[in-house]
N, C-alpha and C. Protein backbone atom coordinates (compact mmCIF):
# COMPACT_ATOMS: atom_id res chain seq x y z
N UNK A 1 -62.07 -8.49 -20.57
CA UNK A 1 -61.19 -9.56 -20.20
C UNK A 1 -59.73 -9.11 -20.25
N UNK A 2 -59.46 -8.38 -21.14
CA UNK A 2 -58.36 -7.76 -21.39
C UNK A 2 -57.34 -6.86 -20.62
N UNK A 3 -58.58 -6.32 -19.48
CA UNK A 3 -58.35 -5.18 -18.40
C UNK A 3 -57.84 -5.68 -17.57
N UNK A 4 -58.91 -7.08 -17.14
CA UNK A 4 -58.57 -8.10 -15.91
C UNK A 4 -57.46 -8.70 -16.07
N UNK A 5 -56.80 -9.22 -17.14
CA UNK A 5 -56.02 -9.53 -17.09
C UNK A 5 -54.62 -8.84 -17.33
N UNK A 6 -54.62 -7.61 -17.46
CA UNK A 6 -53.45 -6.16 -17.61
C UNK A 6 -53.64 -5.95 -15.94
N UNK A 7 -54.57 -5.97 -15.16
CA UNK A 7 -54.77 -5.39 -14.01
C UNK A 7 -53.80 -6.71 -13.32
N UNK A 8 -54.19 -8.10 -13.48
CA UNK A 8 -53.95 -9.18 -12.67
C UNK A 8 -51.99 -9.41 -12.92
N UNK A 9 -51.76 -9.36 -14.08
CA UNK A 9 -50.37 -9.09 -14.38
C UNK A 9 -49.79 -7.81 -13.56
N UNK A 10 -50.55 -6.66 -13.80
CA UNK A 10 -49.59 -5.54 -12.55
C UNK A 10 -49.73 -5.47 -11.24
N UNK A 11 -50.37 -6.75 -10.72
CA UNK A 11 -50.81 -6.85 -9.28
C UNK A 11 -49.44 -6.70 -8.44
N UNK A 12 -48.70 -8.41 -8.79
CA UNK A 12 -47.70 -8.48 -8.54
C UNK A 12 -46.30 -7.26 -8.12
N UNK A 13 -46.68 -6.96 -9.26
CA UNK A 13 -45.35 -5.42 -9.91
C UNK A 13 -45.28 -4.51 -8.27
N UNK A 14 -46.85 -4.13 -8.64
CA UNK A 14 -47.38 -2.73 -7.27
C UNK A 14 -47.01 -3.12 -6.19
N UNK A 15 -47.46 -4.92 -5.88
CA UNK A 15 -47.13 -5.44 -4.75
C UNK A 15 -45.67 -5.03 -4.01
N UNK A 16 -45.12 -5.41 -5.24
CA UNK A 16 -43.14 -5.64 -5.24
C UNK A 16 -42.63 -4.24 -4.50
N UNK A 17 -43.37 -3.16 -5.06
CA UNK A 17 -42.92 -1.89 -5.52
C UNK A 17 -43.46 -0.98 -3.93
N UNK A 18 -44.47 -1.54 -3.44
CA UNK A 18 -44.55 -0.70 -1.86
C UNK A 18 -43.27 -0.39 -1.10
N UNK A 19 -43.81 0.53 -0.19
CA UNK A 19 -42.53 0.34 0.85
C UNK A 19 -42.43 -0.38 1.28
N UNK A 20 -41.01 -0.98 1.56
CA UNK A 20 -41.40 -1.92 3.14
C UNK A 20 -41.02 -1.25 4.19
N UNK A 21 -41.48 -1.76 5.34
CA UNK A 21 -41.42 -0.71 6.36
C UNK A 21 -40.76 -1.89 7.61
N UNK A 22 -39.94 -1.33 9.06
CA UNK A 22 -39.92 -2.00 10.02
C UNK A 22 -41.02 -2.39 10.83
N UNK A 23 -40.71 -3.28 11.82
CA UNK A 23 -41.76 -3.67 12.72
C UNK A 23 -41.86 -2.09 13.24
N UNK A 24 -43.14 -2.71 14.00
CA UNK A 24 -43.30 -1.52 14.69
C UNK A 24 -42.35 -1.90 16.19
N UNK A 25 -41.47 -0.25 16.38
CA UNK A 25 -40.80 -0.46 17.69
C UNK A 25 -41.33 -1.44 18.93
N UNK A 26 -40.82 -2.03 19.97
CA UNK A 26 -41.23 -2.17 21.17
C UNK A 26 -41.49 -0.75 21.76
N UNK A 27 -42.65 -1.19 22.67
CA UNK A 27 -43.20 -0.65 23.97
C UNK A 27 -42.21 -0.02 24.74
N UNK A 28 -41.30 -0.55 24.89
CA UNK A 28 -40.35 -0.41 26.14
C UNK A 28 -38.75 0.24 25.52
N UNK A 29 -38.59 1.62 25.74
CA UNK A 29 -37.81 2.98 25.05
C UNK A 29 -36.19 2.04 25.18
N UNK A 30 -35.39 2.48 24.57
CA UNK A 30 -34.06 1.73 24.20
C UNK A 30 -33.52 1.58 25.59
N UNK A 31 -33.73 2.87 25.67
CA UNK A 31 -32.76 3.40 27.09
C UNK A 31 -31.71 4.06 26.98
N UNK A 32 -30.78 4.65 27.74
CA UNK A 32 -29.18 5.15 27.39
C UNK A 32 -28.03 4.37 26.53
N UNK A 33 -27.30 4.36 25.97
CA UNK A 33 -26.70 3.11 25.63
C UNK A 33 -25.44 2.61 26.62
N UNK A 34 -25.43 0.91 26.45
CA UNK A 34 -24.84 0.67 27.74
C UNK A 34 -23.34 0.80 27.47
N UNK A 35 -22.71 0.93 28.36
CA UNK A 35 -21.28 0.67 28.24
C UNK A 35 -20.74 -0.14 27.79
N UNK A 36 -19.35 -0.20 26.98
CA UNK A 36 -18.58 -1.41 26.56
C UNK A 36 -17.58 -1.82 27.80
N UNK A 37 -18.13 -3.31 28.32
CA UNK A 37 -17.58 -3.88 28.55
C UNK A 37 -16.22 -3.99 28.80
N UNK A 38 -15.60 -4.13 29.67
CA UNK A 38 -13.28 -4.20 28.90
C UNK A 38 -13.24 -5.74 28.91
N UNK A 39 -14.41 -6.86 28.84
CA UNK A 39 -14.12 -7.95 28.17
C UNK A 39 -14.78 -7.50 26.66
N UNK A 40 -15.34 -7.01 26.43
CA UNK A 40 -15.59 -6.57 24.87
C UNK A 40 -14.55 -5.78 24.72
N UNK A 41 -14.10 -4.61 25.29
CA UNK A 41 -12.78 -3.70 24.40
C UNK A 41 -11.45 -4.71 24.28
N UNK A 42 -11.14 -5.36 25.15
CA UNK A 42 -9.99 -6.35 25.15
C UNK A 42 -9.97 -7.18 23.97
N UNK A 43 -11.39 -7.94 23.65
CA UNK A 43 -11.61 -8.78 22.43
C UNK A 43 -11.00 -7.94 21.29
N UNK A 44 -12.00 -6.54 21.11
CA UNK A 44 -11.98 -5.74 19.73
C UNK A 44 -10.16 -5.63 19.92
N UNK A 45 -10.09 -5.20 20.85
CA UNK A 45 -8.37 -4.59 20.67
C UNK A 45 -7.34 -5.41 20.10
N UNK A 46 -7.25 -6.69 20.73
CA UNK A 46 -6.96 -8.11 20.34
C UNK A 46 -6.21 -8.09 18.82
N UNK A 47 -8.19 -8.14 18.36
CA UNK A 47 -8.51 -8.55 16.82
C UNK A 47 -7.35 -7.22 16.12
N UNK A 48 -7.51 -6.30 16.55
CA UNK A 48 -6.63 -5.24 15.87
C UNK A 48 -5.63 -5.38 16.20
N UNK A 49 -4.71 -5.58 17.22
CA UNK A 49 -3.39 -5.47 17.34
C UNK A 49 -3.03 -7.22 16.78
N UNK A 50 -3.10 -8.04 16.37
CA UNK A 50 -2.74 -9.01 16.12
C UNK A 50 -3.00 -8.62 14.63
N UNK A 51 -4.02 -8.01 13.59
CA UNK A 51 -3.91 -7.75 12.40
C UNK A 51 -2.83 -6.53 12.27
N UNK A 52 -2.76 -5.84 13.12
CA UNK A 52 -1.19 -4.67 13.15
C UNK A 52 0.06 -5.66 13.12
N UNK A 53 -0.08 -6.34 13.61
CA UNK A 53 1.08 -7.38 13.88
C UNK A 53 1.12 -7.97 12.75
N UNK A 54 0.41 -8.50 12.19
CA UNK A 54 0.48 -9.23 10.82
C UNK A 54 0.62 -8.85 9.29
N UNK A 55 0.38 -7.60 10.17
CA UNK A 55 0.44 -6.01 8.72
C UNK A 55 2.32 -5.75 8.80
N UNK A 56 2.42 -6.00 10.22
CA UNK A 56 4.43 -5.43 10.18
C UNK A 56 5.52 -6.28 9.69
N UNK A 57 4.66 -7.51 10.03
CA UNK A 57 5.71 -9.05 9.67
C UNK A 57 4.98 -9.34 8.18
N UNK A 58 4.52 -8.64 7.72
CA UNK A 58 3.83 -8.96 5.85
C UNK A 58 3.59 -10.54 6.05
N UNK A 59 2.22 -10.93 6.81
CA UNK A 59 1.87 -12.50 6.94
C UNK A 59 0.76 -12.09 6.87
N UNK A 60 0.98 -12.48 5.04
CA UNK A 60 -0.58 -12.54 4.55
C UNK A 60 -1.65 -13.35 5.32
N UNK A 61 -1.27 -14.40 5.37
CA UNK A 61 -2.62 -15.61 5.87
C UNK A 61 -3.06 -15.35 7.03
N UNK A 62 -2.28 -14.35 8.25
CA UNK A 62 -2.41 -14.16 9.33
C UNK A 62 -3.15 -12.76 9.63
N UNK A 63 -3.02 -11.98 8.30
CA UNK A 63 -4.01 -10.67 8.04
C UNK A 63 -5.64 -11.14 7.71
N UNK A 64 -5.46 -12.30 6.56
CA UNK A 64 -6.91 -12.86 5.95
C UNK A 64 -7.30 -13.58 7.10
N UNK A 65 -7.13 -13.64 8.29
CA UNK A 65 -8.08 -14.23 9.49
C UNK A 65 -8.65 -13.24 9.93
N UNK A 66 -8.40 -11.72 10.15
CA UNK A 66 -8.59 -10.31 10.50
C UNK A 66 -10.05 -9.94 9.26
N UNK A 67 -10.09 -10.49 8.06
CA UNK A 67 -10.77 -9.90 7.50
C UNK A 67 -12.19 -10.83 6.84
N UNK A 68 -12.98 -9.84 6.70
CA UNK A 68 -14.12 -10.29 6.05
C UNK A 68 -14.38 -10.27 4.41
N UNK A 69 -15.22 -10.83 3.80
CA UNK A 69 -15.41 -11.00 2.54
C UNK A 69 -15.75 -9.70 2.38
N UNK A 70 -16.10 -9.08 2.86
CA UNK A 70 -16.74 -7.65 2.69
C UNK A 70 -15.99 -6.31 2.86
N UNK A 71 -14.85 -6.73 4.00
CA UNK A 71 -14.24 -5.61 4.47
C UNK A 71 -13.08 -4.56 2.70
N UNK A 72 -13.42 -3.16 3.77
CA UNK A 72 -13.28 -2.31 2.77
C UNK A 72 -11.90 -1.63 3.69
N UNK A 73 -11.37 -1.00 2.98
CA UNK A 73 -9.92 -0.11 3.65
C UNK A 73 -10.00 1.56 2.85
N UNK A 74 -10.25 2.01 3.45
CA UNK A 74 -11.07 3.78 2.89
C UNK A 74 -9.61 4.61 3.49
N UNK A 75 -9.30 5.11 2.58
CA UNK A 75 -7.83 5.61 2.42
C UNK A 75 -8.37 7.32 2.19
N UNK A 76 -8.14 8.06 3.45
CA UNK A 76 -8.32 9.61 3.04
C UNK A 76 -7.32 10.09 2.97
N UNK A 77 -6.81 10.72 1.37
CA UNK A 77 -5.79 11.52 1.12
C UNK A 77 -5.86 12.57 0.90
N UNK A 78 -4.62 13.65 1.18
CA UNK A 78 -4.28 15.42 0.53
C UNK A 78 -4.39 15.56 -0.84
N UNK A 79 -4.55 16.03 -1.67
CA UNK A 79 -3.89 15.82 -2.92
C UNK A 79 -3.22 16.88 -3.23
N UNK A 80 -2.31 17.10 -4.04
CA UNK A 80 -1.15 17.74 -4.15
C UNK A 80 -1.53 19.43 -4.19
N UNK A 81 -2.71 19.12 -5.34
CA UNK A 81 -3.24 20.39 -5.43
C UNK A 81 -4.35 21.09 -5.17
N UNK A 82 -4.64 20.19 -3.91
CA UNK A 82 -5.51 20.78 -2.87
C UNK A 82 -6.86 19.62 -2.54
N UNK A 83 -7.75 19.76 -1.64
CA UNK A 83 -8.98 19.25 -1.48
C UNK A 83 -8.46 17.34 -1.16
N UNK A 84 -9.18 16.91 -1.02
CA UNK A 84 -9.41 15.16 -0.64
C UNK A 84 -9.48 14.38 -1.89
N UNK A 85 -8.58 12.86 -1.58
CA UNK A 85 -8.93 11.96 -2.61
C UNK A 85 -9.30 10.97 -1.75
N UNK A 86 -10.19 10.17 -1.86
CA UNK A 86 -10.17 8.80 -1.46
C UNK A 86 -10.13 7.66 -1.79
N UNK A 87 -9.41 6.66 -1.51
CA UNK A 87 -9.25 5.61 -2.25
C UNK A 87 -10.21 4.31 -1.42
N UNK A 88 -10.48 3.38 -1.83
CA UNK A 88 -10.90 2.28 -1.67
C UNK A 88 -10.80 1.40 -2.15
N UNK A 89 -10.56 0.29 -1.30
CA UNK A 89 -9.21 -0.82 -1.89
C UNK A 89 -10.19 -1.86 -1.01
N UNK A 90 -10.36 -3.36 -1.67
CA UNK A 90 -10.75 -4.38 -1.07
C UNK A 90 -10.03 -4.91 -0.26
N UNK A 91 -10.14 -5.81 0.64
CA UNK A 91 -8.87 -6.27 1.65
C UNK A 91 -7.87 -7.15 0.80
N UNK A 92 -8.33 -7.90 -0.44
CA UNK A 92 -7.29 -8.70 -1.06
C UNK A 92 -6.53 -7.58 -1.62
N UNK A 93 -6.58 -6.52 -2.29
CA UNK A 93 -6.48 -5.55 -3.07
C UNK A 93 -4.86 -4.59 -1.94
N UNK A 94 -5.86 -4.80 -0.78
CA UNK A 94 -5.10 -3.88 0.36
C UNK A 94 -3.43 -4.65 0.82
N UNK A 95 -3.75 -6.03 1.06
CA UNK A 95 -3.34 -6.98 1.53
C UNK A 95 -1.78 -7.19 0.08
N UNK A 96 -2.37 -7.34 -1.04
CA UNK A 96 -1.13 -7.32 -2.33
C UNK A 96 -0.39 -6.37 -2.23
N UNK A 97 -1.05 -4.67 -1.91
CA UNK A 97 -0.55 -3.73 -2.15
C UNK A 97 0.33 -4.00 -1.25
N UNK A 98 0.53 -3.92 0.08
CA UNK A 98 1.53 -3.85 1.57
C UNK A 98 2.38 -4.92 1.49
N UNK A 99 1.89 -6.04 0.92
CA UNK A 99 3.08 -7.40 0.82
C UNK A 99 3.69 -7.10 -0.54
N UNK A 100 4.19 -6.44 -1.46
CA UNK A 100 4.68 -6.05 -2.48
C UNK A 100 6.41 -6.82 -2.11
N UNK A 101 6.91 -7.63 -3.25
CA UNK A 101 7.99 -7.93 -2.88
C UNK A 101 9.35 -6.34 -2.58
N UNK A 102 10.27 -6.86 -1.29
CA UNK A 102 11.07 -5.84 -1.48
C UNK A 102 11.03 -4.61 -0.55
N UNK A 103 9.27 -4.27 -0.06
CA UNK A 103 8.84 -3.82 0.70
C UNK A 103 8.80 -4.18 2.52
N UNK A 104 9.28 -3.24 2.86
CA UNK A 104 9.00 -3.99 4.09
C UNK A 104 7.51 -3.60 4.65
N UNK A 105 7.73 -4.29 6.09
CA UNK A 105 6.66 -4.50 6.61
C UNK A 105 5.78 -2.82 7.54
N UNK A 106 4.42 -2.96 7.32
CA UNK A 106 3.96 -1.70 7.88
C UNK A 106 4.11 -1.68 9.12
N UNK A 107 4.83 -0.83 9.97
CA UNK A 107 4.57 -0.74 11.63
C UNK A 107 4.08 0.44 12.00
N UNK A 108 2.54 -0.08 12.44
CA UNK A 108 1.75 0.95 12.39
C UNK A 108 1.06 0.79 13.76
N UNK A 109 1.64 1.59 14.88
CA UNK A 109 1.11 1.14 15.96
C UNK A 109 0.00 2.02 16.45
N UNK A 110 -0.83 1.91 17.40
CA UNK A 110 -2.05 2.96 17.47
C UNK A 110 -2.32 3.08 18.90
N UNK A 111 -2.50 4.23 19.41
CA UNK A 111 -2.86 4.66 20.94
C UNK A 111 -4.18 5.25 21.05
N UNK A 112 -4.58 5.53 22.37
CA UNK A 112 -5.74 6.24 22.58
C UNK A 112 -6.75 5.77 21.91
N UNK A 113 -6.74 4.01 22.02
CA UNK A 113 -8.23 4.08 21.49
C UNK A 113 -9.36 4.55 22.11
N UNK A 114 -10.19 4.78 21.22
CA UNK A 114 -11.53 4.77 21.86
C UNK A 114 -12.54 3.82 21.37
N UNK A 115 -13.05 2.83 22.26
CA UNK A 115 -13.94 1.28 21.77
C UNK A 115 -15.22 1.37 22.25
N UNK A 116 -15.86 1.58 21.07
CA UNK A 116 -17.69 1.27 21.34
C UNK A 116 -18.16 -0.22 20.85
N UNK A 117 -19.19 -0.76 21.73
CA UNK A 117 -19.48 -2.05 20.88
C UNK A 117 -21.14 -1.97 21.30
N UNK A 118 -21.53 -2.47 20.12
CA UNK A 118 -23.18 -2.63 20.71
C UNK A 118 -24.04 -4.04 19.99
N UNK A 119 -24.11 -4.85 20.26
CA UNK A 119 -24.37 -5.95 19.92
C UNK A 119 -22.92 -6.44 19.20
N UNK A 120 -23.56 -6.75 17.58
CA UNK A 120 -22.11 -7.48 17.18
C UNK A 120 -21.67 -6.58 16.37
N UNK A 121 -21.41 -5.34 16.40
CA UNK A 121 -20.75 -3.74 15.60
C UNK A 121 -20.05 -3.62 16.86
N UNK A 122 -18.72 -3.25 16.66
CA UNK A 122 -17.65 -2.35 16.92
C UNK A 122 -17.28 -1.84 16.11
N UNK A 123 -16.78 -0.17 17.21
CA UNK A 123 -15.80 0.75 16.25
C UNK A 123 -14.49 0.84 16.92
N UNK A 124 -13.52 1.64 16.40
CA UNK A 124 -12.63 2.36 17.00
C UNK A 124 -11.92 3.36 16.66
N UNK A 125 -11.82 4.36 17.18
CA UNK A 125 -11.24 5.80 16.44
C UNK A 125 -10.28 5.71 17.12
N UNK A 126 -8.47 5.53 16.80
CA UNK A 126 -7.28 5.42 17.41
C UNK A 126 -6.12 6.50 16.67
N UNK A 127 -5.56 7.05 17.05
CA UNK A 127 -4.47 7.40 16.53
C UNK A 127 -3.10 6.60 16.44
N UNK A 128 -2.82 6.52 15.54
CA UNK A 128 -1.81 6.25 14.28
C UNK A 128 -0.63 6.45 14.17
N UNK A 129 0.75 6.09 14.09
CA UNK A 129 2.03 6.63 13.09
C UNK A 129 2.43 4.78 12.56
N UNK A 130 2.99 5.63 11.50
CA UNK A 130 3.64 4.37 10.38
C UNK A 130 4.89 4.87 10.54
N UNK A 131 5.75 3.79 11.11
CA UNK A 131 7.34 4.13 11.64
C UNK A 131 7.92 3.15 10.11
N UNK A 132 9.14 3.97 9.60
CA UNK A 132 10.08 2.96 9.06
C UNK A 132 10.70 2.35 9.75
N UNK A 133 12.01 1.08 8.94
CA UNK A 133 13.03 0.38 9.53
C UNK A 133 13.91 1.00 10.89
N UNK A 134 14.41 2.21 10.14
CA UNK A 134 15.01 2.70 11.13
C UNK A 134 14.46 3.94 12.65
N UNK A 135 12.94 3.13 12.30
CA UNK A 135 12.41 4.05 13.66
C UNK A 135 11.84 5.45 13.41
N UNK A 136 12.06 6.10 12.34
CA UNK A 136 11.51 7.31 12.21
C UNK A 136 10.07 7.25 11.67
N UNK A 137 9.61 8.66 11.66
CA UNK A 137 8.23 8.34 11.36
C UNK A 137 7.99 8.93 10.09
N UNK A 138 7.30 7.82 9.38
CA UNK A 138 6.73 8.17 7.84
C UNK A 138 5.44 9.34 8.01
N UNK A 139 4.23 8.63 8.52
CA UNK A 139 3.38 9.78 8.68
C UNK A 139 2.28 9.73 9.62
N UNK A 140 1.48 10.07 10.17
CA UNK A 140 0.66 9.76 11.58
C UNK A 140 -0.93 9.76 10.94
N UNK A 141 -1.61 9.71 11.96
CA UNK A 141 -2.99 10.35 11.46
C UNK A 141 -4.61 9.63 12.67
N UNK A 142 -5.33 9.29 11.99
CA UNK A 142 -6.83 8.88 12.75
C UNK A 142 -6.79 7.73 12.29
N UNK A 143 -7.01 6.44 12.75
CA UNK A 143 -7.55 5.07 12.04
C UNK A 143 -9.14 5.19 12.85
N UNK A 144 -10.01 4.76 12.02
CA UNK A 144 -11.26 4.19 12.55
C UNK A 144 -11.78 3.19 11.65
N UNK A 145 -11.84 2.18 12.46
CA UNK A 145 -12.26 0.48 12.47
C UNK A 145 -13.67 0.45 12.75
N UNK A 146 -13.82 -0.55 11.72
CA UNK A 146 -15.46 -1.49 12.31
C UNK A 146 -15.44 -2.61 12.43
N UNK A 147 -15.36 -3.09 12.74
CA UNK A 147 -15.40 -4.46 13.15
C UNK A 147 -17.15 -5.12 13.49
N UNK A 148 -17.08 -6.85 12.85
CA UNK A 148 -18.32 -7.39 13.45
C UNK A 148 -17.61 -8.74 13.67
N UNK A 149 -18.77 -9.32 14.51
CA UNK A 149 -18.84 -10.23 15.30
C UNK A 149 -19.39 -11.47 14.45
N UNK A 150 -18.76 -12.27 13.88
CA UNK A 150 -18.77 -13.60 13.21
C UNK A 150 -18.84 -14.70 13.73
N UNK A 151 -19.72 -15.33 14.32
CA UNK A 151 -19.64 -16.84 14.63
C UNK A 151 -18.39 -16.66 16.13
N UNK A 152 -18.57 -15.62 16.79
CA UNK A 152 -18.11 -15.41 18.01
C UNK A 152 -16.50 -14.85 17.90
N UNK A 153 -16.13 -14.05 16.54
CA UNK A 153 -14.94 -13.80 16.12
C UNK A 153 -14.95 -12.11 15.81
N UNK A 154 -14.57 -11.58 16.34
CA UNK A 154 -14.55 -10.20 15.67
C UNK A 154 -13.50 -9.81 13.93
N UNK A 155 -14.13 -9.28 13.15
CA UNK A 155 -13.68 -9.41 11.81
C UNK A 155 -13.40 -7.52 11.73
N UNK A 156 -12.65 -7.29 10.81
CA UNK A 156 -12.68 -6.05 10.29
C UNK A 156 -13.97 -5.74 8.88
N UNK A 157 -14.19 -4.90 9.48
CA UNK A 157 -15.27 -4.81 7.93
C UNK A 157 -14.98 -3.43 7.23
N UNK A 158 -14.37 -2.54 7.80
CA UNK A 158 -13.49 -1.13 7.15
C UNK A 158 -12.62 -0.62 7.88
N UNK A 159 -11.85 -0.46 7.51
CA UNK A 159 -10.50 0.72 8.11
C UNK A 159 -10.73 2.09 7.19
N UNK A 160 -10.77 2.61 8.06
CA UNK A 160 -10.45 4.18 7.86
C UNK A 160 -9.47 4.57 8.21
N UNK A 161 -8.83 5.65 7.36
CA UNK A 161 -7.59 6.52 8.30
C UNK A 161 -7.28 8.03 7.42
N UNK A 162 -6.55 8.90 7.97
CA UNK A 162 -6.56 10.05 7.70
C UNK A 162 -4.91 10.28 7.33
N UNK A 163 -4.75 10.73 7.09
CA UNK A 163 -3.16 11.03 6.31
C UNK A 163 -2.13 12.46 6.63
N UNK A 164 -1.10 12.89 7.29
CA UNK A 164 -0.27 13.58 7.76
C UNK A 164 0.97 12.97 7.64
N UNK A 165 1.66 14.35 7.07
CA UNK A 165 3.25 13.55 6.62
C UNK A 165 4.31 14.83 7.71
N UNK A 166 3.30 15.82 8.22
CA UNK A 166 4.27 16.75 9.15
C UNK A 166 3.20 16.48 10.51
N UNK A 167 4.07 17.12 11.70
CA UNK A 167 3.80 17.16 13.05
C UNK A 167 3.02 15.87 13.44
N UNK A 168 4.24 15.07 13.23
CA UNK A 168 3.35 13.30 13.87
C UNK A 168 4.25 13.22 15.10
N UNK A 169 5.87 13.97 15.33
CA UNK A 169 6.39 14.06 16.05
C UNK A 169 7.65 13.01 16.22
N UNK A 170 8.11 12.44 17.01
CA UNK A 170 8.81 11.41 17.31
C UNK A 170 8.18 10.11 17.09
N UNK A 171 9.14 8.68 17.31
CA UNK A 171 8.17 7.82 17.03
C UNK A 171 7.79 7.23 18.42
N UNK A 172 7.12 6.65 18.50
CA UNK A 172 6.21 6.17 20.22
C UNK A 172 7.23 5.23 20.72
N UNK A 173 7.22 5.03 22.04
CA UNK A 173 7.90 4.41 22.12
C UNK A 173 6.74 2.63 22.51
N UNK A 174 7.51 1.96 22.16
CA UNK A 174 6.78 0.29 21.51
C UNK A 174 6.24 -0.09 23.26
């Protein structure tokens, strides 16, 4: 009785503990993947240049429409004495740091995107410079964005970017 009931107690457990596995694929092969849209790149672009915009004029409430409960900001740095640091900062976290009283605002404009979207995931790998007040350039680099699709809203869910403080060049012109 003792067995049956040690056996009937770890039923459950084993149950829990399988793999789970996906459906099995459809029949019918993915295919190539389709193109994005330029009413989908226009949307994604949008959502980003209006959170750039809200990043330069330090308007918090107008950044927290840009972001998700989830979104992450992945900061790749040099470090002094060699090799990569990375930081990761929550968007409230991100959002305190840049509105710091005293500070001005980030103008961080970005060219050459490149916009993939495939259902409700977007990316974008863009290049970068962070101009000061007076127009010169602090430092350049790679941004890459993800973005998803919320209740028909595109959200940020990580920023990436890469870090260069020489050969960013002049600053763009706006």
């Amino acid at each position: 009785m003792r067995r049956l009931f040690a056996v009937l107690l770890a039923l459950p457990l084993a149950v829990a503990c399988q793999a789970q596995t996906s459906p099995a694929p459809s029949a019918a092969p993915a295919g190539p993947p389709r193109e994005t849209s330029a009413q989908e790149r226009e949307a994604v672009l949008a959502t980003l240049q209006s959170f750039m915009n809200a990043l330069r004029m330090r308007d918090t409430a107008a950044m927290n429409v840009h972001v998700d409960s989830l979104t992450r900001m992945t900061l790749i740095r040099p470090r002094r004495e060699g090799g990569t640091r990375v930081v990761v900062m929550t968007a409230p976290e991100f959002i305190r740091a840049v509105t710091q009283p005293g500070q001005p605002g980030i103008d961080e404009p970005i060219r050459n995107p490149v916009v993939q979207v495939s259902g409700d995931l977007a990316t974008v790998w863009a290049e970068y410079q962070v101009r000061r007040p007076d127009n010169t350039v602090s430092h350049c680099g790679f941004d890459a964005f993800h973005l998803v699709r919320r209740e028909g809203q595109w959200k940020l869910l990580n920023i990436s970017d890469t870090f260069q403080n020489s050969g960013c060049g002049p600053a763009w012109p706006d």
